[in-house]
C-alpha atoms as a PDB file:
ATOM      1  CA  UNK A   1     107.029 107.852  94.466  1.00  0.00           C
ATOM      2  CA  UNK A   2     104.664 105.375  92.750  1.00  0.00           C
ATOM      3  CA  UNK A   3     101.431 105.671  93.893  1.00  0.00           C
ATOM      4  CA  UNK A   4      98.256 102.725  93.168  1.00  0.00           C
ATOM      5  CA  UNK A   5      94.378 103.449  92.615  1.00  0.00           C
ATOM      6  CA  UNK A   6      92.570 100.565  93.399  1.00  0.00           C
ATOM      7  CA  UNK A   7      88.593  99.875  93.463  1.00  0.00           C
ATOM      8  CA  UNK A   8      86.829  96.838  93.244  1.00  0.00           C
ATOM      9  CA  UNK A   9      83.147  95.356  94.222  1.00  0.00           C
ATOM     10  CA  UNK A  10      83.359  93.530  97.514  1.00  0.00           C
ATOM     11  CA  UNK A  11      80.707  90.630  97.804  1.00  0.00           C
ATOM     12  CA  UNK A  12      81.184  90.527 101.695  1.00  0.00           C
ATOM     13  CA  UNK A  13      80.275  94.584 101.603  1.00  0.00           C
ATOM     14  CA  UNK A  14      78.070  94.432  99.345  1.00  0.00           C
ATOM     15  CA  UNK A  15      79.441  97.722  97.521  1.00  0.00           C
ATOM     16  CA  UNK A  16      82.731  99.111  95.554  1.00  0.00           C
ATOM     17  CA  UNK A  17      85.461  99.975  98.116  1.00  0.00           C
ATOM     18  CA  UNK A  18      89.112 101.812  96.999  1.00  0.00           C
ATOM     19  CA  UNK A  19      92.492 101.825  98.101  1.00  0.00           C
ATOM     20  CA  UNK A  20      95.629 103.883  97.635  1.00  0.00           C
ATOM     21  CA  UNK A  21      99.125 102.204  97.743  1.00  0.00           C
ATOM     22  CA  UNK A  22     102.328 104.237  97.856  1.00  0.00           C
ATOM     23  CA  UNK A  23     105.469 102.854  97.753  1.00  0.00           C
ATOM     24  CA  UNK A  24     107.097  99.732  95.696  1.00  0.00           C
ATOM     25  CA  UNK A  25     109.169  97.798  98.519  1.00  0.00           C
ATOM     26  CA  UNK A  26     109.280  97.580 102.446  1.00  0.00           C
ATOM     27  CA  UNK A  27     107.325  96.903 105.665  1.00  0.00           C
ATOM     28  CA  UNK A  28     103.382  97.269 104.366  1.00  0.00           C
ATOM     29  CA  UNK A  29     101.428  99.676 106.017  1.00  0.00           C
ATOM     30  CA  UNK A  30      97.934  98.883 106.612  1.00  0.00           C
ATOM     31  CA  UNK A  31      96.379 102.205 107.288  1.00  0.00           C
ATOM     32  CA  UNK A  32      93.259 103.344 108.370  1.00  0.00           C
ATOM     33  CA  UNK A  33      91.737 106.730 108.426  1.00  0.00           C
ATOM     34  CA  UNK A  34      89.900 108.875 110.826  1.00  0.00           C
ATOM     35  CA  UNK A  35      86.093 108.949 111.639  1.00  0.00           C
ATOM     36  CA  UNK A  36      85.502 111.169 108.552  1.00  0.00           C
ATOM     37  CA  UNK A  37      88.033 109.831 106.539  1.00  0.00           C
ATOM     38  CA  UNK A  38      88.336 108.342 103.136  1.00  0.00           C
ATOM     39  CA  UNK A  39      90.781 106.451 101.468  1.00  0.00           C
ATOM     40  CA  UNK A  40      93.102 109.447 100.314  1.00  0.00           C
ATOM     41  CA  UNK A  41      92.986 111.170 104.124  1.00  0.00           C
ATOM     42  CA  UNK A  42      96.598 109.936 104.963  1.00  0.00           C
ATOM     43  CA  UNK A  43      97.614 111.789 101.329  1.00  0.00           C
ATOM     44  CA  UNK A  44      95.547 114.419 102.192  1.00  0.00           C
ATOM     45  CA  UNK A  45      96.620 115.433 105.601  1.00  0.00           C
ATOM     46  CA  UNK A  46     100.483 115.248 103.929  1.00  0.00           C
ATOM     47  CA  UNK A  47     101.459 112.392 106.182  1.00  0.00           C
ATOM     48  CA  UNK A  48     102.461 110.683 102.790  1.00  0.00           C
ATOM     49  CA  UNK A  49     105.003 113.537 102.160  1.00  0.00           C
ATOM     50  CA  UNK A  50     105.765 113.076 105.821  1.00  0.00           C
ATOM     51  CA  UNK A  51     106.975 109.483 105.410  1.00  0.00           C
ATOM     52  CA  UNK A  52     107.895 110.127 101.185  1.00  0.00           C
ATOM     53  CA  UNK A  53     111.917 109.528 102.510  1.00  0.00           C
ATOM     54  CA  UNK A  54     111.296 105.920 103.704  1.00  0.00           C
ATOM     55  CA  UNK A  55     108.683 105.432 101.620  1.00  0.00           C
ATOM     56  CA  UNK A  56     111.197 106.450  98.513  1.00  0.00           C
ATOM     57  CA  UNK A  57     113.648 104.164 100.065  1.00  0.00           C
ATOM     58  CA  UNK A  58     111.650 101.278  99.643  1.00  0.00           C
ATOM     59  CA  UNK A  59     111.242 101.062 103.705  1.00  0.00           C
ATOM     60  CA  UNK A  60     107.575 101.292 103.738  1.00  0.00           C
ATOM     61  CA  UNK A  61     104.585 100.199 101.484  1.00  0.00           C
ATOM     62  CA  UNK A  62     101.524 101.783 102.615  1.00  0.00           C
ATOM     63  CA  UNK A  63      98.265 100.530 101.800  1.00  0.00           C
ATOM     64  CA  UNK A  64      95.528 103.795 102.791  1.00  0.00           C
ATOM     65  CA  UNK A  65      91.963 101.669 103.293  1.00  0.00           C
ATOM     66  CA  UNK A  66      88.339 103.435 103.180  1.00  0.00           C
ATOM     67  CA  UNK A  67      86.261 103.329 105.121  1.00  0.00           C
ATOM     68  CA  UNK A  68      82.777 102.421 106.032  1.00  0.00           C
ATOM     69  CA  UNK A  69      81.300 104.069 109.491  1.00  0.00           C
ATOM     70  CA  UNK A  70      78.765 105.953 108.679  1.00  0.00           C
ATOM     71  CA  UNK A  71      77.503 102.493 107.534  1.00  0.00           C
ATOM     72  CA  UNK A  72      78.377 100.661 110.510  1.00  0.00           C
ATOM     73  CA  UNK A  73      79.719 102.374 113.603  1.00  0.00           C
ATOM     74  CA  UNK A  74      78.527 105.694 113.396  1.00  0.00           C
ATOM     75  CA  UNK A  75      74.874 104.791 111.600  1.00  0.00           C
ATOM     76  CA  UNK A  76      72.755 105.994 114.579  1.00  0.00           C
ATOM     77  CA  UNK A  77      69.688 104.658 112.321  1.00  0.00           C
ATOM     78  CA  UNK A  78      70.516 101.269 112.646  1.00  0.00           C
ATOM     79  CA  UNK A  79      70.388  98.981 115.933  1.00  0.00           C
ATOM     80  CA  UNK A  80      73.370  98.863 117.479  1.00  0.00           C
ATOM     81  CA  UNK A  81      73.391  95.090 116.799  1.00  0.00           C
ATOM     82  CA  UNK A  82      73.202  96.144 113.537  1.00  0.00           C
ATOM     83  CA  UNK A  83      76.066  98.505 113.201  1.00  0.00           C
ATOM     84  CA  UNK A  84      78.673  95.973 115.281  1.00  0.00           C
ATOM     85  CA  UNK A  85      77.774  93.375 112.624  1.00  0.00           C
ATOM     86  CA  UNK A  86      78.498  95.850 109.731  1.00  0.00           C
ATOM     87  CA  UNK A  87      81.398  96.937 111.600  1.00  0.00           C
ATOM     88  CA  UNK A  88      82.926  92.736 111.611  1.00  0.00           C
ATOM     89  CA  UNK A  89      82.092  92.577 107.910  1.00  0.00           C
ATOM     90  CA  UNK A  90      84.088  95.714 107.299  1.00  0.00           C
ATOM     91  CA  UNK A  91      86.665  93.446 109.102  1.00  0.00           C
ATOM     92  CA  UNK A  92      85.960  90.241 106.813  1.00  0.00           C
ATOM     93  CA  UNK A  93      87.036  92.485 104.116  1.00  0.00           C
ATOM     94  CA  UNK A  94      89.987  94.228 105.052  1.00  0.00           C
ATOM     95  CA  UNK A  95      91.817  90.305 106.218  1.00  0.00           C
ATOM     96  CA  UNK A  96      90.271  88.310 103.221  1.00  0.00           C
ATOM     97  CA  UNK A  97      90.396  90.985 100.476  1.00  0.00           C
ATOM     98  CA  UNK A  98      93.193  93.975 101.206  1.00  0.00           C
ATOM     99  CA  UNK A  99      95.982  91.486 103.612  1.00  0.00           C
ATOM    100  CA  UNK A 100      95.860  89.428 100.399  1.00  0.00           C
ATOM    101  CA  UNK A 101      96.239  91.883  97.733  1.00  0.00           C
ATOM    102  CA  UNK A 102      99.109  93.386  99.971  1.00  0.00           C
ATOM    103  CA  UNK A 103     100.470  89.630  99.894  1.00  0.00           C
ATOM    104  CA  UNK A 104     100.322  89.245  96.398  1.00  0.00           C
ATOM    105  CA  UNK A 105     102.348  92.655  95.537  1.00  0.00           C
ATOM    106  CA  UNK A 106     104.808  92.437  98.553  1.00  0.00           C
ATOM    107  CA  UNK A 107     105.826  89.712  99.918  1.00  0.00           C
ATOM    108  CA  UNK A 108     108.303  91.425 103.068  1.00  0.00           C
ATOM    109  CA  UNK A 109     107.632  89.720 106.423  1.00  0.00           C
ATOM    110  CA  UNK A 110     106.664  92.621 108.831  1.00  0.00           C
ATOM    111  CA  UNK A 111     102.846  93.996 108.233  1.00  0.00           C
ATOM    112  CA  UNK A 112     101.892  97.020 110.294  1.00  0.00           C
ATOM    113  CA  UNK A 113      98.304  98.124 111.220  1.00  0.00           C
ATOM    114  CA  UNK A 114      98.857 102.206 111.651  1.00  0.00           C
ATOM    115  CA  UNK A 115      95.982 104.589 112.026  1.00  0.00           C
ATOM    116  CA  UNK A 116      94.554 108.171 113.525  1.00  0.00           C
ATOM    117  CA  UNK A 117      91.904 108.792 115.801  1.00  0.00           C
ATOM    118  CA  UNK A 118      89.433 106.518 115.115  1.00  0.00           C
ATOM    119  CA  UNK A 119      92.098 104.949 112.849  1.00  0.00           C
ATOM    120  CA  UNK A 120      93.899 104.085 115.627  1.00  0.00           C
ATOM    121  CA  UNK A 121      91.024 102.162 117.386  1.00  0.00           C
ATOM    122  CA  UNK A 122      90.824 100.307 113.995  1.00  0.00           C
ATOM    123  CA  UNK A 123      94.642  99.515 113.938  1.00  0.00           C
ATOM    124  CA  UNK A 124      94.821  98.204 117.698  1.00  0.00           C
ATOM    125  CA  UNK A 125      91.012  95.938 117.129  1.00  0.00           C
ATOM    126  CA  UNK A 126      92.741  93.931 113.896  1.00  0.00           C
ATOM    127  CA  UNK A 127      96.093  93.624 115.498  1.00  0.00           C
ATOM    128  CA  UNK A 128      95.131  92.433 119.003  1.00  0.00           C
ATOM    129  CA  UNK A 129      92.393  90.050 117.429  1.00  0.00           C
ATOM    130  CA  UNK A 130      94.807  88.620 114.637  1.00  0.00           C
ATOM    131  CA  UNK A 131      98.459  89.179 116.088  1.00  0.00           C
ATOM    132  CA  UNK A 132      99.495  86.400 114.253  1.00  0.00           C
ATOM    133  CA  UNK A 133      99.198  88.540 110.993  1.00  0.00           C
ATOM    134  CA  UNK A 134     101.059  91.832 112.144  1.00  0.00           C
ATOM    135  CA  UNK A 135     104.969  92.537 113.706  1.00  0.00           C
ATOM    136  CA  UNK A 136     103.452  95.762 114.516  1.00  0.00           C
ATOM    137  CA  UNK A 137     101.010  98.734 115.805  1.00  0.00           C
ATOM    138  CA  UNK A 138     101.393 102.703 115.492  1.00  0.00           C
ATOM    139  CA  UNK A 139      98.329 104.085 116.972  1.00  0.00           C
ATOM    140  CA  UNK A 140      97.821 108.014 117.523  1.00  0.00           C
ATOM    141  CA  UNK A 141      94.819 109.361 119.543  1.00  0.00           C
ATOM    142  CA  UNK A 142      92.908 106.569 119.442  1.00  0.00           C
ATOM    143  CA  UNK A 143      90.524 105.232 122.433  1.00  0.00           C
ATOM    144  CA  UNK A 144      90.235 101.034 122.352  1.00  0.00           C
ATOM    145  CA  UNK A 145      86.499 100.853 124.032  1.00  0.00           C
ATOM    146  CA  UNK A 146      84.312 102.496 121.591  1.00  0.00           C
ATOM    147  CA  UNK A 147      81.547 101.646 124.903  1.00  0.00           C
ATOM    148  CA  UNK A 148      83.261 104.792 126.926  1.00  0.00           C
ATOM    149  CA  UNK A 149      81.577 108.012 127.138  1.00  0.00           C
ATOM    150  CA  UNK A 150      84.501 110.987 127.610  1.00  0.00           C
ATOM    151  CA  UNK A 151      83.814 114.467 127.034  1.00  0.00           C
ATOM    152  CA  UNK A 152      81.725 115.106 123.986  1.00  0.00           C
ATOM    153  CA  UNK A 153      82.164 111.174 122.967  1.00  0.00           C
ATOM    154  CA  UNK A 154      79.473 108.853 123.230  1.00  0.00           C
ATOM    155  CA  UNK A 155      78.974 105.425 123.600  1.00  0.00           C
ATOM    156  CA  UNK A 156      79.207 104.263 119.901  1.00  0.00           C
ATOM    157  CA  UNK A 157      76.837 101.198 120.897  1.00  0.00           C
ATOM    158  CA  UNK A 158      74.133 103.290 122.876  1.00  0.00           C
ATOM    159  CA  UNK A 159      74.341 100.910 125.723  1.00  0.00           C
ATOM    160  CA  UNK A 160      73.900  97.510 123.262  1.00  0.00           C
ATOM    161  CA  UNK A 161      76.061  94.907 124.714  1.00  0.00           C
ATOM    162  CA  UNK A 162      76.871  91.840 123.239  1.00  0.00           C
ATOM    163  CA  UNK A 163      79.804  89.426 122.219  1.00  0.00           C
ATOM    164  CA  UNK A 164      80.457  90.978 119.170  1.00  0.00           C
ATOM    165  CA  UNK A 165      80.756  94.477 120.809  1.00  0.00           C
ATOM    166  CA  UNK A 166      83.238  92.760 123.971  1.00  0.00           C
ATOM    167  CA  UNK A 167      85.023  91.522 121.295  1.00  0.00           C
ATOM    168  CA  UNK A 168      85.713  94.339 119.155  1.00  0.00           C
ATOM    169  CA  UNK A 169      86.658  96.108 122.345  1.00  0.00           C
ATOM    170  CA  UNK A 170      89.672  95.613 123.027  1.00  0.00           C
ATOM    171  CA  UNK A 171      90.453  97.005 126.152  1.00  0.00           C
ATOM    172  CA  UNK A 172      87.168  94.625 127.524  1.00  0.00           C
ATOM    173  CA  UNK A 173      88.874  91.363 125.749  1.00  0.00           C
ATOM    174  CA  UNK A 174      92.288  91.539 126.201  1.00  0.00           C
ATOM    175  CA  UNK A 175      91.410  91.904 130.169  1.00  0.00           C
ATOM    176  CA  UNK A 176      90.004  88.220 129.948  1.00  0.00           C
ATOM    177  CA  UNK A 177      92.461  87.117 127.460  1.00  0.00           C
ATOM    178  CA  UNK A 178      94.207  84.161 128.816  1.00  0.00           C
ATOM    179  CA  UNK A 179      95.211  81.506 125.646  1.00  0.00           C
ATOM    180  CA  UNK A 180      99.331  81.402 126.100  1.00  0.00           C
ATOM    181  CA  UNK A 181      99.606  81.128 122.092  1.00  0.00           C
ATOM    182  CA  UNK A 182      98.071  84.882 121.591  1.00  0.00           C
ATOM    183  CA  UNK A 183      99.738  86.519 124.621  1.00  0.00           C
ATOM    184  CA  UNK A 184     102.557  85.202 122.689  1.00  0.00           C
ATOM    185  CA  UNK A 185     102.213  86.555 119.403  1.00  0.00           C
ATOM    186  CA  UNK A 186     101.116  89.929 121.117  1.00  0.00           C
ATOM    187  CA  UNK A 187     104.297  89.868 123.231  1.00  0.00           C
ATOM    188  CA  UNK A 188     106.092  89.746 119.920  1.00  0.00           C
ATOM    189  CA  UNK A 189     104.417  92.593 118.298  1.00  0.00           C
ATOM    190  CA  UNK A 190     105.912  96.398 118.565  1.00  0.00           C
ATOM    191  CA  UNK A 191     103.389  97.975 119.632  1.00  0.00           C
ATOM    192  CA  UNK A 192     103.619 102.133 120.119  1.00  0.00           C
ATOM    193  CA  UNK A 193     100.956 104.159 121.110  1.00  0.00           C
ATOM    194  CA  UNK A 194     100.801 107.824 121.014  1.00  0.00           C
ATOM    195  CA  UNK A 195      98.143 110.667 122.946  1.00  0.00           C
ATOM    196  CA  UNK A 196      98.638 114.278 123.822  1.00  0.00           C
ATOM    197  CA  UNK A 197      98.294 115.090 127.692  1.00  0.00           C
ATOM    198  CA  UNK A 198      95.191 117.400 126.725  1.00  0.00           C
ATOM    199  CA  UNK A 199      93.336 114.677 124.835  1.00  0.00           C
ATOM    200  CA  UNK A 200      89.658 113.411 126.517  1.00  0.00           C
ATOM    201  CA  UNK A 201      91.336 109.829 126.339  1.00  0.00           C
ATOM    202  CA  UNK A 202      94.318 110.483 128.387  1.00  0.00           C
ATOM    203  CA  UNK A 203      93.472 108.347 130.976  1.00  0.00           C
ATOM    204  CA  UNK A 204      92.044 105.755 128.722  1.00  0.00           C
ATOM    205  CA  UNK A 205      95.489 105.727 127.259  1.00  0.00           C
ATOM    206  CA  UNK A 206      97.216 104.783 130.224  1.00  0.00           C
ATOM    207  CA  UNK A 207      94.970 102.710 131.992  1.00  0.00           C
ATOM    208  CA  UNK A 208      95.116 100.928 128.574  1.00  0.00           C
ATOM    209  CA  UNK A 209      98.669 100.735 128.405  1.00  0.00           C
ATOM    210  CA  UNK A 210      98.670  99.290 132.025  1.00  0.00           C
ATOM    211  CA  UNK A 211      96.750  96.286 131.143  1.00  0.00           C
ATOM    212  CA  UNK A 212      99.084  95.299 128.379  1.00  0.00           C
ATOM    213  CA  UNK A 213     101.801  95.786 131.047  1.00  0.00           C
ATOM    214  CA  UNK A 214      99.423  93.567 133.141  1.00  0.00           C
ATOM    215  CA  UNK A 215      99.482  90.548 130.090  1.00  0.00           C
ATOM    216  CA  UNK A 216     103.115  90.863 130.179  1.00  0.00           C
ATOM    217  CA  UNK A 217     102.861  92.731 126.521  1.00  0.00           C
ATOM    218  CA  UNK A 218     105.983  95.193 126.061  1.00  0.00           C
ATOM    219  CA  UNK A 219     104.916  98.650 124.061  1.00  0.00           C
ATOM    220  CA  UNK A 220     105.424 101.993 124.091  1.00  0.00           C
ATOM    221  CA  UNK A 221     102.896 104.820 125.490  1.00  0.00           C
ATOM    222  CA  UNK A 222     104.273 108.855 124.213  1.00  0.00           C
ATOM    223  CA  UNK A 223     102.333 111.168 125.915  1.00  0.00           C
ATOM    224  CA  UNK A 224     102.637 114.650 123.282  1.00  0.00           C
ATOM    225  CA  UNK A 225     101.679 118.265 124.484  1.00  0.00           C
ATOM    226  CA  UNK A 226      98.761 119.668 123.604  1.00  0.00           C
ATOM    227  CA  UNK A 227      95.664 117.888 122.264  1.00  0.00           C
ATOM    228  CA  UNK A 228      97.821 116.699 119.484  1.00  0.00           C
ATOM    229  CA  UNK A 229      94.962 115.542 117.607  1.00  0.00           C
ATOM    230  CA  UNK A 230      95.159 116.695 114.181  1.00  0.00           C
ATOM    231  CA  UNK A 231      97.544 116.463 110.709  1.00  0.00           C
ATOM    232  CA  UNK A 232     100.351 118.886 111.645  1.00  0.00           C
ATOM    233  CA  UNK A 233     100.856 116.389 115.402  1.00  0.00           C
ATOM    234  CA  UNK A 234     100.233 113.613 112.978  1.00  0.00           C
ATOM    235  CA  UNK A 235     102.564 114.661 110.873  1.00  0.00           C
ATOM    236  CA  UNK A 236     105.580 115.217 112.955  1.00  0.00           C
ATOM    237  CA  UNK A 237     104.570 111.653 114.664  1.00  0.00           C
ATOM    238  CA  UNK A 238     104.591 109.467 112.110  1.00  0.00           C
ATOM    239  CA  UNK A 239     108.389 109.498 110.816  1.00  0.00           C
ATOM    240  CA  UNK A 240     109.034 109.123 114.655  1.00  0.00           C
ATOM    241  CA  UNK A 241     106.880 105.912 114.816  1.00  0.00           C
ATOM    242  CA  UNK A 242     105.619 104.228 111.889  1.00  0.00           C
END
């Protein structure tokens, strides 16, 4: 399998940042790991050996991102104002700097934002805001309003609202979303989402996958046993539906 080490400074980050990419053809695979993840998690966790047979048969290209919330999401030091705006540069960087190097080695048509946990959040927030740039979302455990407090999960904004915060939330925005040109594109994305039927955001889950039914949005909602929120569930989802 060839496998890519990447690292460069980013000017809108202010800081290196690396990237893994495994794979030499195929559908790219924008991937983003889980609240204490770095860029080799998805290799880590053996989701990489999970996927190796389409990734060997040039059927996916992923590209594993790092990641930067313990600067921005999760830095209880800073203001929450703070944190959401570190959070949208974190953003800046993964459309202006990693969609273009992904360009620039592949150029197939479908581009799929994919993540666990927290990744997941990550995946469904860039695809929903900029559906015109992805055919597709795999998202397992994730929640979609980082504002909810469930179980031993907090509000990640400590009350702080703001526009930047409603629209990084996507289960606030897409609510009020009502241009006919984005319900488009999002009607045209696959779109799975995956949650065990002991996980905190069960309910989130659904009530999130009954709004997109609301938009008119087709998708997919598999509800797993168990928690199913860790690398072995991860691992037997992801050749299912990545």
């Amino acid at each position: 399998m060839k496998r890519e080490y990447h690292r460069w400074y980013s000017d809108r980050l202010g800081r290196d940042m690396e990237l893994l990419v495994f794979g030499h053809a195929g559908a790219k695979v924008l991937v983003f790991p889980t609240r204490d993840g770095r860029f080799h998690e998805y290799e880590d966790l053996r989701l990489i050996d999970a996927l190796g047979h389409k990734i060997d048969a040039g059927h996916l290209q992923l590209y594993c991102v790092d990641s930067i919330v313990w600067e921005s999401l999760y830095c209880d030091w800073c203001h929450p104002a703070d944190r959401i705006r570190r959070h949208c540069a974190f953003e800046d960087y993964v459309l202006n700097e990693v969609l273009p190097l992904m360009a620039s080695k592949n150029p197939h048509p479908c581009t799929i934002a994919h993540g666990c946990s927290l990744g997941a959040y990550h995946a469904v927030n860039i695809a929903l805001r900029h559906p015109h740039l992805f055919k597709k979302i795999a998202a397992f455990s994730g929640r979609y309003d980082l504002t909810l407090e469930v179980d031993c999960f907090r509000d990640l904004f400590s009350g702080h609202r703001d526009d930047l915060v409603y629209f990084h939330s996507p289960a606030q925005f897409l609510a009020n979303l009502d241009c006919p040109t984005r319900l488009a594109a999002l009607r045209g994305m696959d779109i799975i989402l995956v949650v065990g039927n002991e996980d905190p955001f069960l309910d989130h889950n659904h009530r999130f996958s009954q709004l997109l039914w609301a938009k008119g949005i087709w998708h997919a909602l598999h509800v797993w046993d168990g928690r199913a929120h860790r690398g072995y569930d991860w691992r037997r989802m992801a050749p299912l539906y990545v």
